[in-house]
C-alpha atoms as a PDB file:
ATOM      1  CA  UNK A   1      16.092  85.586  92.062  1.00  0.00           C
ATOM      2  CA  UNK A   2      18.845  87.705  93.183  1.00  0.00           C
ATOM      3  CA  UNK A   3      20.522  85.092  95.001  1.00  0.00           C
ATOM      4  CA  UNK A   4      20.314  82.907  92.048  1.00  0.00           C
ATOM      5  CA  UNK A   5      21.830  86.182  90.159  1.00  0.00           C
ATOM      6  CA  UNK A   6      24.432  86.642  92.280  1.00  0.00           C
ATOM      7  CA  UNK A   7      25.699  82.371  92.959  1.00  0.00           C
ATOM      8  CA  UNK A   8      25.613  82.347  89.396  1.00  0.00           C
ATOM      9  CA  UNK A   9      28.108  85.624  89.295  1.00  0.00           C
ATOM     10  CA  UNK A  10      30.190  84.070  91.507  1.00  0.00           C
ATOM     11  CA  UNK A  11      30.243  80.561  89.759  1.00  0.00           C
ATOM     12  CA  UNK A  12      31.088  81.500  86.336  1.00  0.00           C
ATOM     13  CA  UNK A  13      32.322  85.764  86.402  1.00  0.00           C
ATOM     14  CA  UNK A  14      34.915  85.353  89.269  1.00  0.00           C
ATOM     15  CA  UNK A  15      36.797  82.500  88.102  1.00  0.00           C
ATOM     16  CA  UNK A  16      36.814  83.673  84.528  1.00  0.00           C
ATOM     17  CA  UNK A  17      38.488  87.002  85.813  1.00  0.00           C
ATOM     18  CA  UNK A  18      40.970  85.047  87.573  1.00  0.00           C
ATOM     19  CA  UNK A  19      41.714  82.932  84.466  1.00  0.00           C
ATOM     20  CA  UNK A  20      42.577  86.124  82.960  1.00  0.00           C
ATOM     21  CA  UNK A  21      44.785  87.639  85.512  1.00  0.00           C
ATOM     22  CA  UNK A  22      49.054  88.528  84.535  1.00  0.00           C
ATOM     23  CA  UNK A  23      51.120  86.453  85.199  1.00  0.00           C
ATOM     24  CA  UNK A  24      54.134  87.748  84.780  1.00  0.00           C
ATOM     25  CA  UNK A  25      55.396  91.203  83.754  1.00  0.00           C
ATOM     26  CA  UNK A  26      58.867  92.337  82.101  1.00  0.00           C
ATOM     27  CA  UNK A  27      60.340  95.724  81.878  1.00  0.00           C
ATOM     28  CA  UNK A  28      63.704  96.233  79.759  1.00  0.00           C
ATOM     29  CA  UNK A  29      66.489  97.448  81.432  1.00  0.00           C
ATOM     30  CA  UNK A  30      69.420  99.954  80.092  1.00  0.00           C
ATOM     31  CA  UNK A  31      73.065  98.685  80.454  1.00  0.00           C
ATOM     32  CA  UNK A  32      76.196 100.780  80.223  1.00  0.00           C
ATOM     33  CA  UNK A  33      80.050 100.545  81.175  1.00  0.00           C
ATOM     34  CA  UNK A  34      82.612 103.133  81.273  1.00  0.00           C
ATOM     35  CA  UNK A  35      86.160 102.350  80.013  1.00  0.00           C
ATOM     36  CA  UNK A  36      88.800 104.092  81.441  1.00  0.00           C
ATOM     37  CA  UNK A  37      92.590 103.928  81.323  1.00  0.00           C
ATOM     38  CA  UNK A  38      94.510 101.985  83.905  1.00  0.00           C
ATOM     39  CA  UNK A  39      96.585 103.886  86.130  1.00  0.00           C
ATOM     40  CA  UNK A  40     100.409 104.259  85.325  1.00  0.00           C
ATOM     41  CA  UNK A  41     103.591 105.370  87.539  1.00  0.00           C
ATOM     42  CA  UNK A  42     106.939 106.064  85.037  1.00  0.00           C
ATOM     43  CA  UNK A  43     109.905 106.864  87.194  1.00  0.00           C
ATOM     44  CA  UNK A  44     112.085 109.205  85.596  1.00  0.00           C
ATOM     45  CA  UNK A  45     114.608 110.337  88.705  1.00  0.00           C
ATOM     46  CA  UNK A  46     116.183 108.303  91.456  1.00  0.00           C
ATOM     47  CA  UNK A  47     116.267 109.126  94.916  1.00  0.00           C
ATOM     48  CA  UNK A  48     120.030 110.539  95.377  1.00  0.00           C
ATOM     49  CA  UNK A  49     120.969 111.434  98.910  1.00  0.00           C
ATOM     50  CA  UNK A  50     124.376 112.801  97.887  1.00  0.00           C
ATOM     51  CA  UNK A  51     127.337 113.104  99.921  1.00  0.00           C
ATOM     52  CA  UNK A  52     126.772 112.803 103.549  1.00  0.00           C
ATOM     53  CA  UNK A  53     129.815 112.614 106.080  1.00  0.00           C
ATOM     54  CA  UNK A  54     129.865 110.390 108.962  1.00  0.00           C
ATOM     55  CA  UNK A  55     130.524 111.168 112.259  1.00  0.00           C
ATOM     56  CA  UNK A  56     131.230 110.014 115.990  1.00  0.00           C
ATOM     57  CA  UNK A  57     127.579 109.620 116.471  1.00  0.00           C
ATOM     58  CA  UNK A  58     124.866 108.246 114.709  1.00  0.00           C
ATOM     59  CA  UNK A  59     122.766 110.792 112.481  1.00  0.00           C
ATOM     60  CA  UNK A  60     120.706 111.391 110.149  1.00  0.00           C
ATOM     61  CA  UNK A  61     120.147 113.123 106.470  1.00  0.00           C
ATOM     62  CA  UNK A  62     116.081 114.107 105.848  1.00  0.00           C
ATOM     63  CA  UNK A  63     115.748 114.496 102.060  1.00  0.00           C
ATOM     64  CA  UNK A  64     112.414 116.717 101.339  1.00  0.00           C
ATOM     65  CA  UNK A  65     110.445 115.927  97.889  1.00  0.00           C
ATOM     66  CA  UNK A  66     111.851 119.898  97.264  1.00  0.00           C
ATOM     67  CA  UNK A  67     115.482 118.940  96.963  1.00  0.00           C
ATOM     68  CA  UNK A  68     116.583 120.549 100.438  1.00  0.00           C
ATOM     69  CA  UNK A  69     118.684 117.864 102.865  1.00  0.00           C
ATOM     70  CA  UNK A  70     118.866 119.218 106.590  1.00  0.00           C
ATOM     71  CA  UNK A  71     121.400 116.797 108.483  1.00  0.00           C
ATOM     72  CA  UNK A  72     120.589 115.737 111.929  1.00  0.00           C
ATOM     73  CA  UNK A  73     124.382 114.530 113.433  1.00  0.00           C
ATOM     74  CA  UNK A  74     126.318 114.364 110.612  1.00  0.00           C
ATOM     75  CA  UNK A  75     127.785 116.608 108.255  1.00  0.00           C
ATOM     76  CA  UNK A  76     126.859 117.655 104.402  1.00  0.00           C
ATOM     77  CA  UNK A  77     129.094 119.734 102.111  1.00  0.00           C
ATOM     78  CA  UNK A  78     127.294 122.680 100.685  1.00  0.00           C
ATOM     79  CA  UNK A  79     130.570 122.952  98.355  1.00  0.00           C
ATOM     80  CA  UNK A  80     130.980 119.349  97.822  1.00  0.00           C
ATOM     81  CA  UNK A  81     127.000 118.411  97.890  1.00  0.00           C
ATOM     82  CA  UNK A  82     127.011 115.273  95.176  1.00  0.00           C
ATOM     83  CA  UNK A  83     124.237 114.481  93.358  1.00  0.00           C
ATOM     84  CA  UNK A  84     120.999 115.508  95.126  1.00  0.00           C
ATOM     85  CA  UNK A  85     117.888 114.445  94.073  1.00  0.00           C
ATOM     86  CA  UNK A  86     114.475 113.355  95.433  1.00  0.00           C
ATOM     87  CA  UNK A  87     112.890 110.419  93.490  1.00  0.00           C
ATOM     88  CA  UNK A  88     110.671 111.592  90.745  1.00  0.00           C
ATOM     89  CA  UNK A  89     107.410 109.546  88.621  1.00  0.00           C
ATOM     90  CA  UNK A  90     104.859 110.656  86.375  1.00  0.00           C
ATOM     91  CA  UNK A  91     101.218 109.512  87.617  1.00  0.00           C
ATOM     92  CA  UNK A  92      98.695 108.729  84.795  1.00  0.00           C
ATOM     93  CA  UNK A  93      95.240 109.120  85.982  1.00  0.00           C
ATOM     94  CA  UNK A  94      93.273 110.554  83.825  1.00  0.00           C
ATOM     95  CA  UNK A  95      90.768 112.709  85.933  1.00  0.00           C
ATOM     96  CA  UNK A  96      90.300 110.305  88.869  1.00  0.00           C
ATOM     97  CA  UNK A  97      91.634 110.199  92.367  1.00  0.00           C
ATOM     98  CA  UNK A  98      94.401 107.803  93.263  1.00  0.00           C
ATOM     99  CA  UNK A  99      96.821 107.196  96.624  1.00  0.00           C
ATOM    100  CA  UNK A 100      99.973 106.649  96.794  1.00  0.00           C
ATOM    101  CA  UNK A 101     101.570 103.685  98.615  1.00  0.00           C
ATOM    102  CA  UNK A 102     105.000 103.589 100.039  1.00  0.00           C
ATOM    103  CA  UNK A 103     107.458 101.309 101.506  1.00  0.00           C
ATOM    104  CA  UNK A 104     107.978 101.271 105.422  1.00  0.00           C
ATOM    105  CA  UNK A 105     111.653 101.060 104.887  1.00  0.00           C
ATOM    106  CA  UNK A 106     114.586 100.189 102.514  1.00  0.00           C
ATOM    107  CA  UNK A 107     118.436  99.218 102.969  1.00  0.00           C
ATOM    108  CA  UNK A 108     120.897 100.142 100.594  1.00  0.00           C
ATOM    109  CA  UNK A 109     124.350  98.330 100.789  1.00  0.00           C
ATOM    110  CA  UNK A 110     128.073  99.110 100.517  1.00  0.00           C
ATOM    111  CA  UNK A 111     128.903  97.996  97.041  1.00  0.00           C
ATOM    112  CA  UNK A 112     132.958  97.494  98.055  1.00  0.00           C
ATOM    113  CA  UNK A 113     131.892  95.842 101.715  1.00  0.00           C
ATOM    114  CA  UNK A 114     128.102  94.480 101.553  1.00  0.00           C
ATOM    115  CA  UNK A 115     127.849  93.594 105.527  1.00  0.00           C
ATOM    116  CA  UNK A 116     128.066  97.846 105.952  1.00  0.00           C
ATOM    117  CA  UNK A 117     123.961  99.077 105.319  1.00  0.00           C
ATOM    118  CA  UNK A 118     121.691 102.147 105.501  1.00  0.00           C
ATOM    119  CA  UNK A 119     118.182 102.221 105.735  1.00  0.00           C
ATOM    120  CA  UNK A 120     116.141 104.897 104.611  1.00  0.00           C
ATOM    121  CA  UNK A 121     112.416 105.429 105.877  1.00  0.00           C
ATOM    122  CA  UNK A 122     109.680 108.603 106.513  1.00  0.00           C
ATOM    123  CA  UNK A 123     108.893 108.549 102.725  1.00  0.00           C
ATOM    124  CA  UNK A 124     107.566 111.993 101.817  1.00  0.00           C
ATOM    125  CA  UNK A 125     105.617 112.570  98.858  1.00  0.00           C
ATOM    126  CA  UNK A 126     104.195 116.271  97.418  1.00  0.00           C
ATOM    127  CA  UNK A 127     102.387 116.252  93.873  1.00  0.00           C
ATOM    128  CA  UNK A 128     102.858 118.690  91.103  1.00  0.00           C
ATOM    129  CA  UNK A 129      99.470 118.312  89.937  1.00  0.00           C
ATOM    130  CA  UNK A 130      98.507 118.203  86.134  1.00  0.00           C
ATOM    131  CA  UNK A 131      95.701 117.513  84.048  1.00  0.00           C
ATOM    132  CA  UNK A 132      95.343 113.863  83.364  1.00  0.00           C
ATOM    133  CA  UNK A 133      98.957 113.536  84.876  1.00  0.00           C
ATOM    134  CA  UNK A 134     100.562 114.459  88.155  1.00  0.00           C
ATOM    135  CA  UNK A 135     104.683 114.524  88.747  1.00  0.00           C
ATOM    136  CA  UNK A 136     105.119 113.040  92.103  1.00  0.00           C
ATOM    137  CA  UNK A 137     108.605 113.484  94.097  1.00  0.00           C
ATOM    138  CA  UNK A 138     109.206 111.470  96.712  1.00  0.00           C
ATOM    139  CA  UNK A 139     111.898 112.698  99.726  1.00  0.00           C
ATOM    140  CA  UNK A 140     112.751 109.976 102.834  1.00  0.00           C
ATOM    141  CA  UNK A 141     115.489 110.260 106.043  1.00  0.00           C
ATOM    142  CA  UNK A 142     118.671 107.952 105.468  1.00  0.00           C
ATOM    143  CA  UNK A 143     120.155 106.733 108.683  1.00  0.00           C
ATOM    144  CA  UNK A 144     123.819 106.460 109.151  1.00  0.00           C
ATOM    145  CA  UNK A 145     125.628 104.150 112.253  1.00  0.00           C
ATOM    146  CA  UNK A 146     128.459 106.017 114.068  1.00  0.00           C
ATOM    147  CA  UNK A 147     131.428 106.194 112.485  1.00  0.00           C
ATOM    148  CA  UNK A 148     129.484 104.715 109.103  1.00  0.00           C
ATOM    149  CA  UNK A 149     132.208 103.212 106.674  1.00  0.00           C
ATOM    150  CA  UNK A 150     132.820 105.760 103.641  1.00  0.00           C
ATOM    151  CA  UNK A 151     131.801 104.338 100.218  1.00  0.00           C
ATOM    152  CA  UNK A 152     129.013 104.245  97.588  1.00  0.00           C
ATOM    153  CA  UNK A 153     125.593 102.484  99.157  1.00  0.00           C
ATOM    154  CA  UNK A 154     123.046 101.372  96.523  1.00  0.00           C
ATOM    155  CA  UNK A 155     120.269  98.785  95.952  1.00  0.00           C
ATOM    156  CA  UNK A 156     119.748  97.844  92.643  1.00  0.00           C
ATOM    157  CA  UNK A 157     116.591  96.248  93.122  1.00  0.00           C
ATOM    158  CA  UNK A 158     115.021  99.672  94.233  1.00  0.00           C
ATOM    159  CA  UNK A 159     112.032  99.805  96.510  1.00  0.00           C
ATOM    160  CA  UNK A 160     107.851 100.042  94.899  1.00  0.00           C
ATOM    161  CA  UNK A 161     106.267 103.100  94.960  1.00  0.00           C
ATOM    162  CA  UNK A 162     102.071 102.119  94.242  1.00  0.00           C
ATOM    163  CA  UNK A 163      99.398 103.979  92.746  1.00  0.00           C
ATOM    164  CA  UNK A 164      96.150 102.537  92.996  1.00  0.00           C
ATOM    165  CA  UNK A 165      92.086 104.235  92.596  1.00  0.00           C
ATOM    166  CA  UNK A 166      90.407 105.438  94.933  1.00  0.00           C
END
C-alpha cells in the first residue's frame, strides 16, 4: 500500500504544486534626476599685448595670465607700455569641475596692410577660484617677424576659449 500511497502522491500532489508555482515577480523601482545649470563663460577683458617694438631679429612678447610681459628679442617700453591686459571670463559652474579648452594658435592682422600677421600661441590660463563662479585669465606668447611692420594688429573674429564638465 505504500507504493500505491506514494504513485498516487506523485500523480495528483506534484503536479498540483507545480500548477501553483510564480510566475513572474515585480519589484518597483525609485527614479530620480538632478537638474543642474549649464555651464557659462562671459568674457569681460580682451587679451591686449600692448606696445611691443620690433627689431632686427625675430622675437617674442610672453604675456602671463598676471599682467607681466617679459620680451624675448624685441623691445617693450616700461614708460610707453600701451594697454596691457591678459584676457579675462567669468566661469559659471556651480559646484562642479570643468576644463578649459584653448586654441592651438591665432593670427591677428595689420588693419592698414592685411598681408603683415602675428600669431599668438602657449595659451596660459590661472583661475581665481570662487564659489559657484571662477574668473579665469588667460596669458599667450605673440610672435613678431624681423623687422615686423609697425601698426595696430587685430582679429575681430577673436579666437574660442571652451568650458566643458568634467
Amino acid at each position: 500500500m505504500n507504493k500505491l500511497a506514494f504513485f498516487l502522491f506523485l500523480v495528483f500532489v506534484v503536479p498540483a504544486t507545480k500548477l501553483f508555482a510564480q510566475a513572474s515577480s515585480s519589484a518597483s523601482i525609485t527614479s530620480r534626476a538632478t537638474v543642474i545649470e549649464p555651464i557659462r563663460i562671459d568674457k569681460s577683458v580682451d587679451l591686449d599685448f600692448g606696445n611691443v617694438i620690433s627689431a632686427y631679429n625675430p622675437g617674442s612678447v610672453v604675456l602671463s595670465p598676471d599682467g607681466s610681459r617679459i620680451a624675448y628679442g624685441v623691445q617693450i617700453s616700461n614708460s610707453f607700455p600701451g594697454n596691457v591686459s591678459p584676457a579675462e571670463a567669468v566661469v559659471t559652474h556651480g559646484s562642479n569641475n570643468y576644463s578649459i579648452t584653448m586654441p592651438e594658435s591665432f593670427t591677428l592682422y595689420n588693419q592698414e596692410n592685411p598681408g603683415q600677421s602675428l600669431t599668438i600661441d602657449e595659451f596660459t590660463v590661472a583661475p581665481e577660484e570662487g564659489f559657484s563662479a571662477d574668473i579665469i585669465k588667460i596669458g599667450a606668447r605673440l610672435h613678431l617677424s624681423a623687422n615686423q611692420l609697425s601698426g595696430y594688429y587685430t582679429n575681430s573674429t577673436g579666437f574660442n576659449v571652451t568650458v566643458s564638465y568634467n
